[in-house]
PDB file of N, CA and C in Angstrom:
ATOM      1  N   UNK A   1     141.509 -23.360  25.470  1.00  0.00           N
ATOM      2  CA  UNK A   1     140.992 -23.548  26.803  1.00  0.00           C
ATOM      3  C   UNK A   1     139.528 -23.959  26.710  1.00  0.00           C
ATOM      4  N   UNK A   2     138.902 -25.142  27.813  1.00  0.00           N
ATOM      5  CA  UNK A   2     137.746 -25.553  27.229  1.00  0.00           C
ATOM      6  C   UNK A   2     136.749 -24.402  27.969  1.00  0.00           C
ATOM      7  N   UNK A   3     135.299 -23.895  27.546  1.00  0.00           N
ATOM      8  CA  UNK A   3     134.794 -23.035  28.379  1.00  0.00           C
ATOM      9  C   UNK A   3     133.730 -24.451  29.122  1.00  0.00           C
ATOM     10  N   UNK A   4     133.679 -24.018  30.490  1.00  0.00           N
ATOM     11  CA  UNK A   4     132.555 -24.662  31.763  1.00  0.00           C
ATOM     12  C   UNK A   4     133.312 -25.508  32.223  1.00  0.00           C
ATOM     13  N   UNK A   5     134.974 -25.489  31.890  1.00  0.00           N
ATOM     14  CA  UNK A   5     135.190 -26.440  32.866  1.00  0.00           C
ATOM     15  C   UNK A   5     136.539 -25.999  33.757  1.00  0.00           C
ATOM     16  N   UNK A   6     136.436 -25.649  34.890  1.00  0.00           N
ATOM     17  CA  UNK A   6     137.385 -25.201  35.773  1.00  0.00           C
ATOM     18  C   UNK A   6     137.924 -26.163  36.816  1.00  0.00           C
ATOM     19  N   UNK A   7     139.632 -25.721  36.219  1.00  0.00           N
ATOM     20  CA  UNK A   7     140.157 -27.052  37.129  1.00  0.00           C
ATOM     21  C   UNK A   7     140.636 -26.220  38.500  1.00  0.00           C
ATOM     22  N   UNK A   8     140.015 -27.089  39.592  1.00  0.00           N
ATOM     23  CA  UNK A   8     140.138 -26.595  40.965  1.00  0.00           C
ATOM     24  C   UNK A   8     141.432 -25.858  41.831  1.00  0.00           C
ATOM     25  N   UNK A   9     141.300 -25.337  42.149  1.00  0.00           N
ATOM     26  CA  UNK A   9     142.784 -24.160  42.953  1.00  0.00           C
ATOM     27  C   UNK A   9     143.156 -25.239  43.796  1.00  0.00           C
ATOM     28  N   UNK A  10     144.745 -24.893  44.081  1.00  0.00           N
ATOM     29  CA  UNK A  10     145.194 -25.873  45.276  1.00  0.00           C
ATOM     30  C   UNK A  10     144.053 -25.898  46.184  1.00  0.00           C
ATOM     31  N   UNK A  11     143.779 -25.066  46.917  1.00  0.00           N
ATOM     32  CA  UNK A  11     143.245 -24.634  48.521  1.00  0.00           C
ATOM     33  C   UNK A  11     142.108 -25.078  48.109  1.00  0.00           C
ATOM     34  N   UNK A  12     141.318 -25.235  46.749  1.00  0.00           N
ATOM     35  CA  UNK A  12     140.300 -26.191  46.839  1.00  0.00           C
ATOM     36  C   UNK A  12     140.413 -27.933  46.739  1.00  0.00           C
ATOM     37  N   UNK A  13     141.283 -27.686  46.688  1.00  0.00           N
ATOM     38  CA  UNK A  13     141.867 -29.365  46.440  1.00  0.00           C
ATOM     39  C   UNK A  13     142.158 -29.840  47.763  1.00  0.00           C
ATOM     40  N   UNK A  14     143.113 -29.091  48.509  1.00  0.00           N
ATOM     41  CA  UNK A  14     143.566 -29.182  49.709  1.00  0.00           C
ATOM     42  C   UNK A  14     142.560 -29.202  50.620  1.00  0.00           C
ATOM     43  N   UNK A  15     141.233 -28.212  50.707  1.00  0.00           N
ATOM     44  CA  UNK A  15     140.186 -28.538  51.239  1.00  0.00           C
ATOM     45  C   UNK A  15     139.398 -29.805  51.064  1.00  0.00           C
ATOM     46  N   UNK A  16     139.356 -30.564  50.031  1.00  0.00           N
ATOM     47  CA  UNK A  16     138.576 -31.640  49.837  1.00  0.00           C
ATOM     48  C   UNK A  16     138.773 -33.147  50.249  1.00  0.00           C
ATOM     49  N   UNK A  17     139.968 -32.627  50.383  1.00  0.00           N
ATOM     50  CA  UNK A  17     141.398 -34.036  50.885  1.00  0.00           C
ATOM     51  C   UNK A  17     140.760 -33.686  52.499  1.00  0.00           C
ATOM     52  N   UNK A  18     141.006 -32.608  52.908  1.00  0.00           N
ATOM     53  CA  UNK A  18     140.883 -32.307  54.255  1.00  0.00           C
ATOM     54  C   UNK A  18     139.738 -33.120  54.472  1.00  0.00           C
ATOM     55  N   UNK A  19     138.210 -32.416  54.059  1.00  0.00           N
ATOM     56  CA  UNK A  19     137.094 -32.897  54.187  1.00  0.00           C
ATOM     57  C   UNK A  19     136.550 -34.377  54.384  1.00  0.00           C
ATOM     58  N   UNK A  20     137.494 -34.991  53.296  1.00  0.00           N
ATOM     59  CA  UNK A  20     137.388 -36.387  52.987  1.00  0.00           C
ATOM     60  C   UNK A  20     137.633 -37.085  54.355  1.00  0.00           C
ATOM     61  N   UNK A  21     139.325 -36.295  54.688  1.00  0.00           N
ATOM     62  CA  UNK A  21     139.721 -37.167  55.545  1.00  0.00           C
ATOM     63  C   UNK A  21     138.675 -37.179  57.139  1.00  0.00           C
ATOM     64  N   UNK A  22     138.386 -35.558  57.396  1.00  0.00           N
ATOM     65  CA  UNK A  22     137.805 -35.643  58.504  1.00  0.00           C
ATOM     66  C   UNK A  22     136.248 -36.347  58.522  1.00  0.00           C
ATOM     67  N   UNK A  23     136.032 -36.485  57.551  1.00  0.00           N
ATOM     68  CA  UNK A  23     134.602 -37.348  57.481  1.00  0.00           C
ATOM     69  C   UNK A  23     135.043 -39.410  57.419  1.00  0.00           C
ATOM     70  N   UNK A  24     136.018 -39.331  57.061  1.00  0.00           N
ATOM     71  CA  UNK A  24     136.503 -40.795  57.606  1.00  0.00           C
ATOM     72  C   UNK A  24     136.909 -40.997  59.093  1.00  0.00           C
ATOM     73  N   UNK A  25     137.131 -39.597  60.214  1.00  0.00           N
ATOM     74  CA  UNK A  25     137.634 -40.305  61.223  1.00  0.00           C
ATOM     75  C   UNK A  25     136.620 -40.283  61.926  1.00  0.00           C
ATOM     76  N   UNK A  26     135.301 -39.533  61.274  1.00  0.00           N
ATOM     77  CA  UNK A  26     133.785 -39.355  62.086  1.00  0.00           C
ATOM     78  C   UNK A  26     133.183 -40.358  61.749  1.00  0.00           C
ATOM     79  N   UNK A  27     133.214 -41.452  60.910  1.00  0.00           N
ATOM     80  CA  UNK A  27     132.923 -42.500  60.332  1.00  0.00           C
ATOM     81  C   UNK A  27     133.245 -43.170  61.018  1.00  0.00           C
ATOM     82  N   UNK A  28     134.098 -42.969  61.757  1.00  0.00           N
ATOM     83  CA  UNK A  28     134.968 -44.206  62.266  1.00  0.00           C
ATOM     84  C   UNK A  28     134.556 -43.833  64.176  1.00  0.00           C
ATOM     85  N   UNK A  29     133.729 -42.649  64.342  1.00  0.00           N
ATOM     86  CA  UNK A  29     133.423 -42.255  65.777  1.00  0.00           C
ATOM     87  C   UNK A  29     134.198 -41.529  66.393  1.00  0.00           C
ATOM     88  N   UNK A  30     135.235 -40.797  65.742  1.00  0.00           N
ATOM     89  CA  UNK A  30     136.241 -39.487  66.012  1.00  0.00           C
ATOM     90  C   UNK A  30     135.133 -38.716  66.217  1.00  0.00           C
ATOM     91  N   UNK A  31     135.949 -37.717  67.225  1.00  0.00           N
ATOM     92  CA  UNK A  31     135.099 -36.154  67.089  1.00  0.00           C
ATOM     93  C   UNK A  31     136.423 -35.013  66.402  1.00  0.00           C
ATOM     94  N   UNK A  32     135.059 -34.030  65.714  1.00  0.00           N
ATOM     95  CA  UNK A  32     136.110 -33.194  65.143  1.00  0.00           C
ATOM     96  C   UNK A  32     136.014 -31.980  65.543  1.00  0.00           C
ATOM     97  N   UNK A  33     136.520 -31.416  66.660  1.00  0.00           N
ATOM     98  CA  UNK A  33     136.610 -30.288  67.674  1.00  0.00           C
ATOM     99  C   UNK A  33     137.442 -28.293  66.728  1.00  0.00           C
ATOM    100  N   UNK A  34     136.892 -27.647  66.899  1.00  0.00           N
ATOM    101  CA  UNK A  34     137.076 -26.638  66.637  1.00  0.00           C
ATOM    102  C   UNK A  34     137.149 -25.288  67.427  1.00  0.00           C
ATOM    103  N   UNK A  35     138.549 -25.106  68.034  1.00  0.00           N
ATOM    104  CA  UNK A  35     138.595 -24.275  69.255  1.00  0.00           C
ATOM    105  C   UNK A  35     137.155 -24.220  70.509  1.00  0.00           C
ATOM    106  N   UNK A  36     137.241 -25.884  70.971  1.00  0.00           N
ATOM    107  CA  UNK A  36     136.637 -26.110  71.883  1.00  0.00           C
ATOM    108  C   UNK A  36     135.049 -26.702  71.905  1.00  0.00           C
ATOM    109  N   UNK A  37     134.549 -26.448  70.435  1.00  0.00           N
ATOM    110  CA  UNK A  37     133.446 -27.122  69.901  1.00  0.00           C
ATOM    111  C   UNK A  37     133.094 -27.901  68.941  1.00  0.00           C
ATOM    112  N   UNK A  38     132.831 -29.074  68.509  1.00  0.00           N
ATOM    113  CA  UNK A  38     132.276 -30.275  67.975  1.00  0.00           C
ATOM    114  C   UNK A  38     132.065 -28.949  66.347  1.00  0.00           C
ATOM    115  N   UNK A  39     132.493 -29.641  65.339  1.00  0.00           N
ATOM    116  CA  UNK A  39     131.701 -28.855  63.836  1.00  0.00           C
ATOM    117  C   UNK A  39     132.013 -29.693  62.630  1.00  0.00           C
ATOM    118  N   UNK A  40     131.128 -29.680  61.931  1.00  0.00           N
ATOM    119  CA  UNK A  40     131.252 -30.825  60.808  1.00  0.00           C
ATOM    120  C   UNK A  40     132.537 -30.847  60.091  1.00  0.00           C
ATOM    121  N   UNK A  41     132.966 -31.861  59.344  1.00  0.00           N
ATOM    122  CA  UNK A  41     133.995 -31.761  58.661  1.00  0.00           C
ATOM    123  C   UNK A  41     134.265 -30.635  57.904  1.00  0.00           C
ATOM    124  N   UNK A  42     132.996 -30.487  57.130  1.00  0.00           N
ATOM    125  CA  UNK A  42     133.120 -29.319  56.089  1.00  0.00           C
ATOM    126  C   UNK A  42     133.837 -27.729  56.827  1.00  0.00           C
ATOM    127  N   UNK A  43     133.517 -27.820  57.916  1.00  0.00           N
ATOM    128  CA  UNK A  43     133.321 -26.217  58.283  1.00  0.00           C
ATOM    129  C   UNK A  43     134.644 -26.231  58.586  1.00  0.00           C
ATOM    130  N   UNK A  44     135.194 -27.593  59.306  1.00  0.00           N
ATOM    131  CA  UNK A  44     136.305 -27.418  59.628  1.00  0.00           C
ATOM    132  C   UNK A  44     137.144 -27.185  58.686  1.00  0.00           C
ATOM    133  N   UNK A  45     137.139 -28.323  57.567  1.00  0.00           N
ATOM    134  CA  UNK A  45     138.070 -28.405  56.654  1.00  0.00           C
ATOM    135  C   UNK A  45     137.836 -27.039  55.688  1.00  0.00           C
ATOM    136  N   UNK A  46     137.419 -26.123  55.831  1.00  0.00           N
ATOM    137  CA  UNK A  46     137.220 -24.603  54.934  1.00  0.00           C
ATOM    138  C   UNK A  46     137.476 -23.208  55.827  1.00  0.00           C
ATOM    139  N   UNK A  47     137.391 -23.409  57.301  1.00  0.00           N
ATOM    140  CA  UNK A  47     137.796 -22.850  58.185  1.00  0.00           C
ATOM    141  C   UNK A  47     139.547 -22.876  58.196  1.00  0.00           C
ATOM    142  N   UNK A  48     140.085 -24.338  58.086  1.00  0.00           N
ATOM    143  CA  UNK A  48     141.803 -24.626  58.687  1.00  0.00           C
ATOM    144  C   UNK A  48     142.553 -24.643  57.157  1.00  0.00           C
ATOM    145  N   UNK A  49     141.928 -24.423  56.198  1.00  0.00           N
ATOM    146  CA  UNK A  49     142.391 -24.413  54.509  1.00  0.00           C
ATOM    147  C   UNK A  49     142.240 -22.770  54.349  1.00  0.00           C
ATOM    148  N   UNK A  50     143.307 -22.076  54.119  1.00  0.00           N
ATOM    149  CA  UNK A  50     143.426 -21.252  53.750  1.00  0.00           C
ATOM    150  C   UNK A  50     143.708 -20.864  51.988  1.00  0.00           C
ATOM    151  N   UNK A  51     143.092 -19.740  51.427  1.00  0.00           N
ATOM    152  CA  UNK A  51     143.986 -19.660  49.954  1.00  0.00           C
ATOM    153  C   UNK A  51     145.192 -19.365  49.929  1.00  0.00           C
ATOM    154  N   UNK A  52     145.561 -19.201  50.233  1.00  0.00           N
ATOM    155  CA  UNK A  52     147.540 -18.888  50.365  1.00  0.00           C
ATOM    156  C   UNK A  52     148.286 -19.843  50.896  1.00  0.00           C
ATOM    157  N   UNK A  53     147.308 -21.764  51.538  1.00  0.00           N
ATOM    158  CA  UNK A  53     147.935 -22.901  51.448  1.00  0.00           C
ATOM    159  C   UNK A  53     148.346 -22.283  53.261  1.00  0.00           C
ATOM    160  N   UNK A  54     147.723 -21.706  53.953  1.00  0.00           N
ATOM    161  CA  UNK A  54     148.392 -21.447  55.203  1.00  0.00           C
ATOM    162  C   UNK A  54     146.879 -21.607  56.033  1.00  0.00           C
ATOM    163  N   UNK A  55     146.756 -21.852  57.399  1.00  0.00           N
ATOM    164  CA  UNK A  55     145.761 -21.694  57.988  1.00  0.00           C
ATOM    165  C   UNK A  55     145.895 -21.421  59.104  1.00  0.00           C
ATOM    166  N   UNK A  56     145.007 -20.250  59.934  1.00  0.00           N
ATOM    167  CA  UNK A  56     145.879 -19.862  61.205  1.00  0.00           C
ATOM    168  C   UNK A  56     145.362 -20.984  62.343  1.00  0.00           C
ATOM    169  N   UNK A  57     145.279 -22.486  61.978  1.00  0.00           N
ATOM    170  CA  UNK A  57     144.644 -23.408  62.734  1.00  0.00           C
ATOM    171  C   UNK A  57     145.902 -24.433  62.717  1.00  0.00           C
ATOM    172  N   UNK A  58     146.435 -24.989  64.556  1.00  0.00           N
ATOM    173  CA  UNK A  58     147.448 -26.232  64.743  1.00  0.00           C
ATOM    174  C   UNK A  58     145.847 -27.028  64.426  1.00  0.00           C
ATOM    175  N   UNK A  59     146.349 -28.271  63.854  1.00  0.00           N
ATOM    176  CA  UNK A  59     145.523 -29.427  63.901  1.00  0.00           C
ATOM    177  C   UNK A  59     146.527 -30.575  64.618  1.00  0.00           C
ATOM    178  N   UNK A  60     145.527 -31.607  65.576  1.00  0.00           N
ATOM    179  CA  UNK A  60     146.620 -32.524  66.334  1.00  0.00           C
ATOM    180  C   UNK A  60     145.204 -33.185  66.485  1.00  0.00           C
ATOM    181  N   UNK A  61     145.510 -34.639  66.478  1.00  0.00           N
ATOM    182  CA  UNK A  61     145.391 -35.847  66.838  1.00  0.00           C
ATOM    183  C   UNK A  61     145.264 -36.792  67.917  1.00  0.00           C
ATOM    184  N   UNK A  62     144.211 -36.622  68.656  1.00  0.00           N
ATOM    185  CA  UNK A  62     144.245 -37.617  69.875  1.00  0.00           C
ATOM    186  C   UNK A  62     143.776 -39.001  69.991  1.00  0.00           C
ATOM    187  N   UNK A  63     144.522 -39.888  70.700  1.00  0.00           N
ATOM    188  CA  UNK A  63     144.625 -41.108  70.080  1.00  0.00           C
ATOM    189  C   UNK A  63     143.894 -42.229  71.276  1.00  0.00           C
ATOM    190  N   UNK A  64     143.188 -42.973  71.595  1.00  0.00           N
ATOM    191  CA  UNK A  64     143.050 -44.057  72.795  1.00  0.00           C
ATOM    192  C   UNK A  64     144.494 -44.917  72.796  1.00  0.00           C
ATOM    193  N   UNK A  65     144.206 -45.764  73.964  1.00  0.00           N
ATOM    194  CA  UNK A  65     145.340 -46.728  74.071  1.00  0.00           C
ATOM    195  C   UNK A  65     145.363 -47.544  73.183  1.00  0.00           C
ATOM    196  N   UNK A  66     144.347 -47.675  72.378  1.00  0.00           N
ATOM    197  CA  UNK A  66     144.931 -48.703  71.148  1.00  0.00           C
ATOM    198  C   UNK A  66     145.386 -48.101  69.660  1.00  0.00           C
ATOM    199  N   UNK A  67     145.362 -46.858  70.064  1.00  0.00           N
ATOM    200  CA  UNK A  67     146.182 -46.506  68.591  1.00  0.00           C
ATOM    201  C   UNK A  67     144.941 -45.812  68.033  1.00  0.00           C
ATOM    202  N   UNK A  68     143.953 -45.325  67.822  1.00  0.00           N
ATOM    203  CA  UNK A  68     142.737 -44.998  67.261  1.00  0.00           C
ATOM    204  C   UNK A  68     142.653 -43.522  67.592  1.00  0.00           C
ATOM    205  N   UNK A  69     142.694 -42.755  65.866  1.00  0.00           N
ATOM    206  CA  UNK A  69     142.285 -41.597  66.445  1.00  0.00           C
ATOM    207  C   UNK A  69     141.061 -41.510  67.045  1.00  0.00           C
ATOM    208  N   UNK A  70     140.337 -40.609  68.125  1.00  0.00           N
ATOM    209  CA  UNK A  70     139.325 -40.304  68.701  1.00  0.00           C
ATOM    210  C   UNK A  70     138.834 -39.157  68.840  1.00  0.00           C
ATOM    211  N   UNK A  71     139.355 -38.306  68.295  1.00  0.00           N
ATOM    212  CA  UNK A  71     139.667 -36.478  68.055  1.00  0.00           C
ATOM    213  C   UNK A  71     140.099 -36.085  66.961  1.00  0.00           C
ATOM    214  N   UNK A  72     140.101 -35.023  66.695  1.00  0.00           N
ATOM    215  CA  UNK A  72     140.940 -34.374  65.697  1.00  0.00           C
ATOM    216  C   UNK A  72     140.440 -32.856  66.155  1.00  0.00           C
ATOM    217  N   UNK A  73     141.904 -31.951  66.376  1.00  0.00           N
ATOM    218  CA  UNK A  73     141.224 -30.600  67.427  1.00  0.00           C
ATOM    219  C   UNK A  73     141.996 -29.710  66.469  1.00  0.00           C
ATOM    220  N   UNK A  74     141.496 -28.380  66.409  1.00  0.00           N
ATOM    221  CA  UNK A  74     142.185 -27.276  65.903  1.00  0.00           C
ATOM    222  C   UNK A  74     142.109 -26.533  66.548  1.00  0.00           C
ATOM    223  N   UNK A  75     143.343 -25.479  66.779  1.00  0.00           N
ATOM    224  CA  UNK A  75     143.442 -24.794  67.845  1.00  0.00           C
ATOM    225  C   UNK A  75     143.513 -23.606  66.890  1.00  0.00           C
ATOM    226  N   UNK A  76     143.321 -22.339  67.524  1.00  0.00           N
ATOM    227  CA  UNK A  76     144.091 -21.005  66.489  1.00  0.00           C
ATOM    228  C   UNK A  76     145.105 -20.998  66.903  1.00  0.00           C
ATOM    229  N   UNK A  77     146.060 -20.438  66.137  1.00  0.00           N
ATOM    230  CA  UNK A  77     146.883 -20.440  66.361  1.00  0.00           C
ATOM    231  C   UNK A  77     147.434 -18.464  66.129  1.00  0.00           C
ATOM    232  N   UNK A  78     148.071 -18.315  67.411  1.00  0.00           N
ATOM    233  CA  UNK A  78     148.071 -16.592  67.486  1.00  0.00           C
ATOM    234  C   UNK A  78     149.491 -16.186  67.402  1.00  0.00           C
ATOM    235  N   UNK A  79     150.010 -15.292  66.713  1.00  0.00           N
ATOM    236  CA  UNK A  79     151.130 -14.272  66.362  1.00  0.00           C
ATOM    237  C   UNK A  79     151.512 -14.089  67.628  1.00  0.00           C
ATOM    238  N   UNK A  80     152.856 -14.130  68.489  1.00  0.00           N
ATOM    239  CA  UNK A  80     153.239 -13.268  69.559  1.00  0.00           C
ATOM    240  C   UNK A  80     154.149 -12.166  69.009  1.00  0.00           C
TER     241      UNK A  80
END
């Protein structure tokens, strides 16, 4: 095993994909909403990435009439 070099956990992987992506749709003039408030990709994408690959966050997609995301919202999502 080599020592100093650690290969990344899913849920860090899965976070970075996340990150990536939500910083391309803010690039592009998306907003990225977080139970009702605007928050950077990062927070989001480490907030809705859980370690156990679960997150208690729906993520959904809102789109203009031409097809363009313009949102990206996470909701919590609660146990009944």
């Amino acid at each position: 095993m080599s020592k100093g070099i650690n290969k990344p956990t899913e849920p860090d992987s899965e976070r970075r994909k996340m990150k990536s992506y939500l910083r391309s749709v803010r690039r592009e003039g998306g907003e990225v909403i977080m139970e009702g408030r605007e928050v950077s990709p990062g927070y989001a994408a480490t907030n809705a990435v859980r370690e156990d690959g679960t997150g208690p966050y729906m993520m959904d997609c809102i789109y203009n009439d031409a097809g363009k995301i313009i949102q990206i919202r996470f909701d919590r999502v609660k146990k009944q």
